[in-house]
Structure formats: structure tokens, C-alpha cells
N, C-alpha and C. Protein backbone atom coordinates (compact mmCIF):
# COMPACT_ATOMS: atom_id res chain seq x y z
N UNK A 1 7.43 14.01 8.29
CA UNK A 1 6.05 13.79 8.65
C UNK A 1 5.82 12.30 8.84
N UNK A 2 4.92 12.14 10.22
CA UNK A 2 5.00 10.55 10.05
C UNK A 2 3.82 9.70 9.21
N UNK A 3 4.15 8.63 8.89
CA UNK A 3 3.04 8.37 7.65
C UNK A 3 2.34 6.90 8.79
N UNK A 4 0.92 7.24 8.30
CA UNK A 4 0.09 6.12 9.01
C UNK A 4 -0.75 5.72 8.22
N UNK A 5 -0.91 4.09 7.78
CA UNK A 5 -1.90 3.34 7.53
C UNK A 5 -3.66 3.03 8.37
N UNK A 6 -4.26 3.47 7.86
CA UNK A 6 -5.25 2.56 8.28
C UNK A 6 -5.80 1.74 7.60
N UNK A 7 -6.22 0.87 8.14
CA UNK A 7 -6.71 -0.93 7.39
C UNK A 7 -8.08 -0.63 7.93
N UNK A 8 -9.23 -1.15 7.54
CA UNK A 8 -10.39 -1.07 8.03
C UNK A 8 -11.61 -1.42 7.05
N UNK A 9 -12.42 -2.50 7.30
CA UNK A 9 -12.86 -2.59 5.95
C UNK A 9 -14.56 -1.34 5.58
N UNK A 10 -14.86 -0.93 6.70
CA UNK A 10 -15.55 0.04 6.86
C UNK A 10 -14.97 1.47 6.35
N UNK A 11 -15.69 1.79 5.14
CA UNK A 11 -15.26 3.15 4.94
C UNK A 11 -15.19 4.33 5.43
N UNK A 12 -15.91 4.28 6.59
CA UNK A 12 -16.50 5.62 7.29
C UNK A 12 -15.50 5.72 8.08
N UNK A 13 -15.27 4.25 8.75
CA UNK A 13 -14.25 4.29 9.80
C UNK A 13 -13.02 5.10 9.07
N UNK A 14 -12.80 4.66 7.76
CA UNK A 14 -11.04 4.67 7.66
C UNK A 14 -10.82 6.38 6.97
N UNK A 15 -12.11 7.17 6.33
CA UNK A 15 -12.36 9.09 6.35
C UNK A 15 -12.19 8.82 7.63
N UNK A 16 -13.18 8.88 8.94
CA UNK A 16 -13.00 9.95 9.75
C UNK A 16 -11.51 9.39 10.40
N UNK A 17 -11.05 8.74 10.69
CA UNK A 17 -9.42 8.34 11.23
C UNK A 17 -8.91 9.32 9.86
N UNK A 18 -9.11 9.18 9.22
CA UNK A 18 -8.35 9.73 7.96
C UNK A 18 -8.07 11.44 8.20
N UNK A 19 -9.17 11.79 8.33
CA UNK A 19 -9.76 13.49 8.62
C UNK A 19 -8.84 13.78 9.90
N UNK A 20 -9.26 12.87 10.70
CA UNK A 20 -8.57 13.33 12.24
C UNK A 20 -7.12 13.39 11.97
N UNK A 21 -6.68 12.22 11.74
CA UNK A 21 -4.89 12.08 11.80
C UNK A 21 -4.20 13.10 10.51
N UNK A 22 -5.13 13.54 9.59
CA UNK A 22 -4.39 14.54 8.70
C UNK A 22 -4.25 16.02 9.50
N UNK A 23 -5.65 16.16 9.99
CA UNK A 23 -5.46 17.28 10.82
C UNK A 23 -4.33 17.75 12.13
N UNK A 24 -3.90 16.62 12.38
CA UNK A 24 -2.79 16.04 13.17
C UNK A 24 -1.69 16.31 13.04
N UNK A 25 -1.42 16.64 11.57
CA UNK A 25 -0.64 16.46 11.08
C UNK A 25 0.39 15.53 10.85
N UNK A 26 -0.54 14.35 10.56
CA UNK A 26 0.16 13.38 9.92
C UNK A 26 -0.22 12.60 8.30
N UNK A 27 0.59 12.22 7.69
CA UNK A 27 0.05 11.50 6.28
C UNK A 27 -0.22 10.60 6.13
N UNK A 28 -1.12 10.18 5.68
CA UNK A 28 -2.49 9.04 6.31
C UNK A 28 -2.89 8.56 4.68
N UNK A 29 -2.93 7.62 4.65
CA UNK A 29 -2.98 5.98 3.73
C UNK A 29 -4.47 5.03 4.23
N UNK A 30 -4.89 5.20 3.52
CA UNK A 30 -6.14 3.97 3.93
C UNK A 30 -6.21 2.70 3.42
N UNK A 31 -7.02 1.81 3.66
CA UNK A 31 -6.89 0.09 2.73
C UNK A 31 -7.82 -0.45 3.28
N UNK A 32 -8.68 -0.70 2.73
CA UNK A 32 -9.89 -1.26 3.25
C UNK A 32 -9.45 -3.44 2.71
N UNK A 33 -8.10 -3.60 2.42
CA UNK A 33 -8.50 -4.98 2.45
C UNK A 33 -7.29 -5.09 2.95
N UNK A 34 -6.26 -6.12 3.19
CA UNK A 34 -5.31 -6.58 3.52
C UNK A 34 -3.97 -6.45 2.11
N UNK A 35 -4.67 -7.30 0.96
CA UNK A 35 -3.81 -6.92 -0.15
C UNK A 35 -3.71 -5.71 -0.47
N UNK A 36 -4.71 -4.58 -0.84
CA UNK A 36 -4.25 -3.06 -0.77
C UNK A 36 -3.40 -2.45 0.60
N UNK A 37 -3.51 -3.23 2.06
CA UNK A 37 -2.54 -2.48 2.84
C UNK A 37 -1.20 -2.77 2.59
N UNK A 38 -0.91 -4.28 2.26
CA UNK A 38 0.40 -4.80 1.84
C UNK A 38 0.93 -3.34 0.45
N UNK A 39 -0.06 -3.35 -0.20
CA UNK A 39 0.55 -2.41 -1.46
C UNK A 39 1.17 -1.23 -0.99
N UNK A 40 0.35 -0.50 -0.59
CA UNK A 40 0.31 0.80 0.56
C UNK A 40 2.00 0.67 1.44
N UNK A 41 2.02 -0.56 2.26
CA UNK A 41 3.16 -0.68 3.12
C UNK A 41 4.48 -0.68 2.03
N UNK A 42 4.74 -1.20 1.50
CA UNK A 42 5.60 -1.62 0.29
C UNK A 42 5.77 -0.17 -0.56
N UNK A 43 4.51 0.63 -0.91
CA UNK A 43 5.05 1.82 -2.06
C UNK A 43 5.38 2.82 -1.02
N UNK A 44 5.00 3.11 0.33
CA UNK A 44 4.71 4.10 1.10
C UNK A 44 5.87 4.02 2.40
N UNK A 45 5.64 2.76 2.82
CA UNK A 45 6.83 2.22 4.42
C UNK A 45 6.17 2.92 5.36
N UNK A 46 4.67 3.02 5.88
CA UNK A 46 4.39 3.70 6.96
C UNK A 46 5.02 3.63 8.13
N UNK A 47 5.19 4.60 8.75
CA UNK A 47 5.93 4.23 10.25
C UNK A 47 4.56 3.21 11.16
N UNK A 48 3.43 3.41 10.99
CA UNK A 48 2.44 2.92 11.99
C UNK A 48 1.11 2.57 11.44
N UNK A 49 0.80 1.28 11.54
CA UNK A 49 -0.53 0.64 10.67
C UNK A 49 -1.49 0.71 11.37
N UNK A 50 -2.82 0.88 11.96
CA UNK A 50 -3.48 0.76 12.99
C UNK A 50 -4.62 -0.13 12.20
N UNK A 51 -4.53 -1.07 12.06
CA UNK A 51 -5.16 -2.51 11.80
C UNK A 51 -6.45 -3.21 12.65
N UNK A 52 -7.44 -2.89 11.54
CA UNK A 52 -9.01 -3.35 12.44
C UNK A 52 -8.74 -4.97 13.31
N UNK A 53 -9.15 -5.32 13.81
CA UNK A 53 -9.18 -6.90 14.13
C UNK A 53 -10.96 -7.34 13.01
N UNK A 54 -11.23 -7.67 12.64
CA UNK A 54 -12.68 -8.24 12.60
C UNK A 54 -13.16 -9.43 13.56
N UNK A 55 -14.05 -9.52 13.93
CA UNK A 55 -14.68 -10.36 14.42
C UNK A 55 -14.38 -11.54 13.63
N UNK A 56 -14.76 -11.68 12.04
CA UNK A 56 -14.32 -12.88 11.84
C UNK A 56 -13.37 -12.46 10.69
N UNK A 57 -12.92 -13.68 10.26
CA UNK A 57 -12.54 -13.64 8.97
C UNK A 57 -10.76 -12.88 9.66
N UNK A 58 -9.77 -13.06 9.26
CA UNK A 58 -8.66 -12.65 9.83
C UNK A 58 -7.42 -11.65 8.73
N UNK A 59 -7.24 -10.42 9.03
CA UNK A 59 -6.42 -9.39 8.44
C UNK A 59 -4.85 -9.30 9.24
N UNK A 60 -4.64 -10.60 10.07
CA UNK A 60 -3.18 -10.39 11.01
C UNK A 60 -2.55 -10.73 10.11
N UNK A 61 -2.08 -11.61 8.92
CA UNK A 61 -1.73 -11.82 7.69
C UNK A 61 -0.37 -10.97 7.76
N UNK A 62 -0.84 -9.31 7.84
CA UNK A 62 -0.31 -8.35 7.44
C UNK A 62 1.00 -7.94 8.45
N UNK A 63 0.73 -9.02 9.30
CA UNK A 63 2.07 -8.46 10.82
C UNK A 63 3.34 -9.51 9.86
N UNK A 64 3.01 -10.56 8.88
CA UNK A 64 4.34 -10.89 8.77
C UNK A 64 4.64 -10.44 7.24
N UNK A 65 3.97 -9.27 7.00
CA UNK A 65 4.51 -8.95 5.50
C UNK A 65 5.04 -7.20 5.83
N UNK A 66 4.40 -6.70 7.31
CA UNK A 66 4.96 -5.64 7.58
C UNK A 66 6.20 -5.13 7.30
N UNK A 67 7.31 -5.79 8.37
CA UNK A 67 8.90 -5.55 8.12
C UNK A 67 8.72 -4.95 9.19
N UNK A 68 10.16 -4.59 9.85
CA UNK A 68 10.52 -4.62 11.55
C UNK A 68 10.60 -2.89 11.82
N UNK A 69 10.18 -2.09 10.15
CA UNK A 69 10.30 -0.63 10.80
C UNK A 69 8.81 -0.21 10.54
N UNK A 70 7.99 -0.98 10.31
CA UNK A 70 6.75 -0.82 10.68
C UNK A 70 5.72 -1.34 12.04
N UNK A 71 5.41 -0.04 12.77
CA UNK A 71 4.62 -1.04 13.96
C UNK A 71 3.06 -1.09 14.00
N UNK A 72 2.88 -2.32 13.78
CA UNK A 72 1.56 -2.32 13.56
C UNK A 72 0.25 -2.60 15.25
N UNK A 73 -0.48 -1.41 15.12
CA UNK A 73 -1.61 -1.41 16.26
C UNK A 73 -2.67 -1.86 16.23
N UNK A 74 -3.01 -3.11 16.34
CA UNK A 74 -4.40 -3.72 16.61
C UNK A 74 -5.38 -2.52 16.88
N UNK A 75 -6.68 -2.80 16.38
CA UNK A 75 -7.61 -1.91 16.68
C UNK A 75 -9.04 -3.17 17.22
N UNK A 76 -9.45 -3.24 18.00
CA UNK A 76 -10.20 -4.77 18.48
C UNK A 76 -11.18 -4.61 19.20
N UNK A 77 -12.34 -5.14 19.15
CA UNK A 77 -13.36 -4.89 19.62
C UNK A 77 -13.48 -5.85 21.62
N UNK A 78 -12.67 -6.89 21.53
CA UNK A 78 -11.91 -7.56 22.24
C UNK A 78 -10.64 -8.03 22.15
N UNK A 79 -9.98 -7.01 23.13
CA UNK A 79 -8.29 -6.90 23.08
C UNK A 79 -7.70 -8.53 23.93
N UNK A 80 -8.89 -8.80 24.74
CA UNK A 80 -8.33 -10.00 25.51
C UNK A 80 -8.63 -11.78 24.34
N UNK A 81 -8.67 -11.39 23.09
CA UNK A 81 -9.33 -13.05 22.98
C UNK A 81 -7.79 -13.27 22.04
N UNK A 82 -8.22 -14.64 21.89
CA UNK A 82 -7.11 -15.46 20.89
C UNK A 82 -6.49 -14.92 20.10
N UNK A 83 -6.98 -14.19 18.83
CA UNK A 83 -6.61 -13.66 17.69
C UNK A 83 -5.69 -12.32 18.20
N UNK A 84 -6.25 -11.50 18.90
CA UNK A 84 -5.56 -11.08 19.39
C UNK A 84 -4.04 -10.75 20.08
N UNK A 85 -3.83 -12.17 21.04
CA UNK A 85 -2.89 -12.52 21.90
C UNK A 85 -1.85 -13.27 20.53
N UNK A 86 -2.47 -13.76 20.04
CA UNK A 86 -1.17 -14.44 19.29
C UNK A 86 -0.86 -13.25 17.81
N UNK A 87 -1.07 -12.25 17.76
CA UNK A 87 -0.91 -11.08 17.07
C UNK A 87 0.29 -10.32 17.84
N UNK A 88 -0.09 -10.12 19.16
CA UNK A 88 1.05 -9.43 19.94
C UNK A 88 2.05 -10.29 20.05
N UNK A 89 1.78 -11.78 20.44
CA UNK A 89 2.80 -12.66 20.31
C UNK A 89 3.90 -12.66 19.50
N UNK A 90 3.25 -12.40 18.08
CA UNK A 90 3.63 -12.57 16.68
C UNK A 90 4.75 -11.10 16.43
N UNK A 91 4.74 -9.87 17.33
CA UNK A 91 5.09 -9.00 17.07
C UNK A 91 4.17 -7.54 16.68
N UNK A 92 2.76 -7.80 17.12
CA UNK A 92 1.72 -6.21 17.08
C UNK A 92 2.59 -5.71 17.84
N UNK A 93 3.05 -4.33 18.13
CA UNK A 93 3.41 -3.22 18.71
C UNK A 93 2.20 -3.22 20.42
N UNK A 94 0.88 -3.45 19.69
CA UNK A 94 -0.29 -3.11 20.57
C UNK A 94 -1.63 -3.19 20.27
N UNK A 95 -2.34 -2.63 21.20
CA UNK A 95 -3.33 -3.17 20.83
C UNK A 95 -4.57 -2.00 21.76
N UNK A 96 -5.47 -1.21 20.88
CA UNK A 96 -6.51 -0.27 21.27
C UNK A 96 -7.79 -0.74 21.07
N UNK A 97 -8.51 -0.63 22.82
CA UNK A 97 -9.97 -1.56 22.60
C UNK A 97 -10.94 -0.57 22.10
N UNK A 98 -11.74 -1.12 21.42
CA UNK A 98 -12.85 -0.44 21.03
C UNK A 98 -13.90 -0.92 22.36
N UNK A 99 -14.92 0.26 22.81
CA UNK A 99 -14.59 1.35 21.82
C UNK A 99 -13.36 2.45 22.02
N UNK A 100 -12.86 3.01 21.17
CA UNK A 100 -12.19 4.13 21.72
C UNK A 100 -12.61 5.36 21.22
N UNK A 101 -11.25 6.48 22.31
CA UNK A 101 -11.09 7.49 21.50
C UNK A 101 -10.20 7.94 20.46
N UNK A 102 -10.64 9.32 19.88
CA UNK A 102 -9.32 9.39 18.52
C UNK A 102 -8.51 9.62 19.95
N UNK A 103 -8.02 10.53 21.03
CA UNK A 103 -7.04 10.28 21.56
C UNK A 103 -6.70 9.28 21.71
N UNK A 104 -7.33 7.91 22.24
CA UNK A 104 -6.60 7.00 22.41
C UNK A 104 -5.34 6.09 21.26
N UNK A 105 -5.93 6.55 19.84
CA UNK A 105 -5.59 6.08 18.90
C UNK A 105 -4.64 6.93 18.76
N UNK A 106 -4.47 8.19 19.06
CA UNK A 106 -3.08 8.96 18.79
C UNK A 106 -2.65 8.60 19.60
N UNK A 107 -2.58 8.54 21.08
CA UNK A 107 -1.52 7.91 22.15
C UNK A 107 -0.75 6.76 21.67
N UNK A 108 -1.48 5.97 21.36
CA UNK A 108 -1.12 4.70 20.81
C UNK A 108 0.32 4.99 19.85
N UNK A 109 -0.17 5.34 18.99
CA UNK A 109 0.61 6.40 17.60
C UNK A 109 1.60 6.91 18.33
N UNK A 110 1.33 7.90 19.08
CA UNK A 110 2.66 8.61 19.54
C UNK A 110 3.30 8.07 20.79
N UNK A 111 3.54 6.61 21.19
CA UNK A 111 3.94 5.64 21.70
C UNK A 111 4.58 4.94 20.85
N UNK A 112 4.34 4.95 19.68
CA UNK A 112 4.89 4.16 18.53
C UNK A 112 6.34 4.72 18.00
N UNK A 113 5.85 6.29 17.85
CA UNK A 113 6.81 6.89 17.41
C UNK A 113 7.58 7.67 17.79
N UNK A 114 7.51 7.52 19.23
CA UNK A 114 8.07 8.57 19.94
C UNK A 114 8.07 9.78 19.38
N UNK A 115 7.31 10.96 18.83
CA UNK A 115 7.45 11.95 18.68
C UNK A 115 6.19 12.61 18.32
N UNK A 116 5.96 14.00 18.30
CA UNK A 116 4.27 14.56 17.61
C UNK A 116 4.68 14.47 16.43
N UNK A 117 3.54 14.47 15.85
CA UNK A 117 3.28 14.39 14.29
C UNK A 117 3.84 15.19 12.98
N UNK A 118 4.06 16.27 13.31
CA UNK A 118 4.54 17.17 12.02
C UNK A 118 5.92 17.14 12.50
């Protein structure tokens, strides 16, 4: 089963991603800060992080504590600005503009992992 992080500091956001991608059949990890996703990545090894951007304040931190069998997906309200570009630079996998859909966020996912979920 593939295991997915979400980072998000909004709770609502990181249930309903949560609800959707279990139904998915996939096993799904939440972290509403950066130090709980590091924990999460480390006890768990998700195959795929899908990582809020915030407007301010910065959670990319987490692309160099990942490790190279985790791919981590920007989630961004603007996919084209700075923080962004030097994230993919840095090694993001990618990057999904808000707004989106949950499809788009599984495409993403199953681009990541080449395979469906269960």
C-alpha cells in the first residue's frame, strides 16, 4: 500500500485529503508543522509528501531532510514564484496549483509512483 504524507497547517485541509486518499486506498499520515512531518517521514518513509507552500513563513526545509526515496509535491497557491522554483530546483518531484482538484492531487501521486494505490 502506498503511504502518503500530508503537511498542511490547516486542519480541514489535511481530514478531507486524508478521507479522500484513504478511500483511495492509500495510507495517509498528516503533520500540520514541518517538525511533526520530519517525524512522520523518518518513523513511516512515505513514498509521497504533498507539502502546502504557505504564502509566508517557509516549510521547503523538509525537501532536504526527505531522502531520495521520498518524492515530495508542492501544493502552491502560486506554482510560478521564487519559493517555489528553487524547491523544484532543490529536488520537489512537482508541483500542484491551487486551486485544485482531489484528481489533480492523485495524478500528481500516481505520477510519483507509478502505480494505483492498493
Amino acid at each position: 500500500m502506498t503511504k502518503i504524507l500530508i503537511v498542511d497547517d490547516e486542519k480541514e485541509i489535511c481530514s478531507r485529503l486524508k478521507h479522500y486518499f484513504t478511500a483511495a486506498g492509500y495510507q495517509v499520515f498528516t503533520a500540520g508543522r514541518t517538525a511533526e512531518a520530519l517525524g512522520v517521514i523518518r518513523a513511516e518513509s512515505p513514498e509521497v509528501v504533498l507539502l502546502d507552500v504557505p504564502e509566508k513563513g517557509s516549510s521547503l526545509e523538509l525537501l532536504q531532510h526527505a531522502g531520495s526515496e521520498t518524492q515530495v509535491i508542492l501544493v502552491a497557491a502560486d506554482a510560478d514564484n521564487e519559493k517555489v522554483r528553487r524547491a523544484l530546483i532543490s529536488g520537489a518531484a512537482g508541483c500542484v496549483a491551487k486551486p485544485y482538484t482531489m484528481d489533480d492531487l492523485e495524478d500528481a501521486v500516481r505520477r510519483q509512483t507509478g502505480c494505483i494505490a492498493a
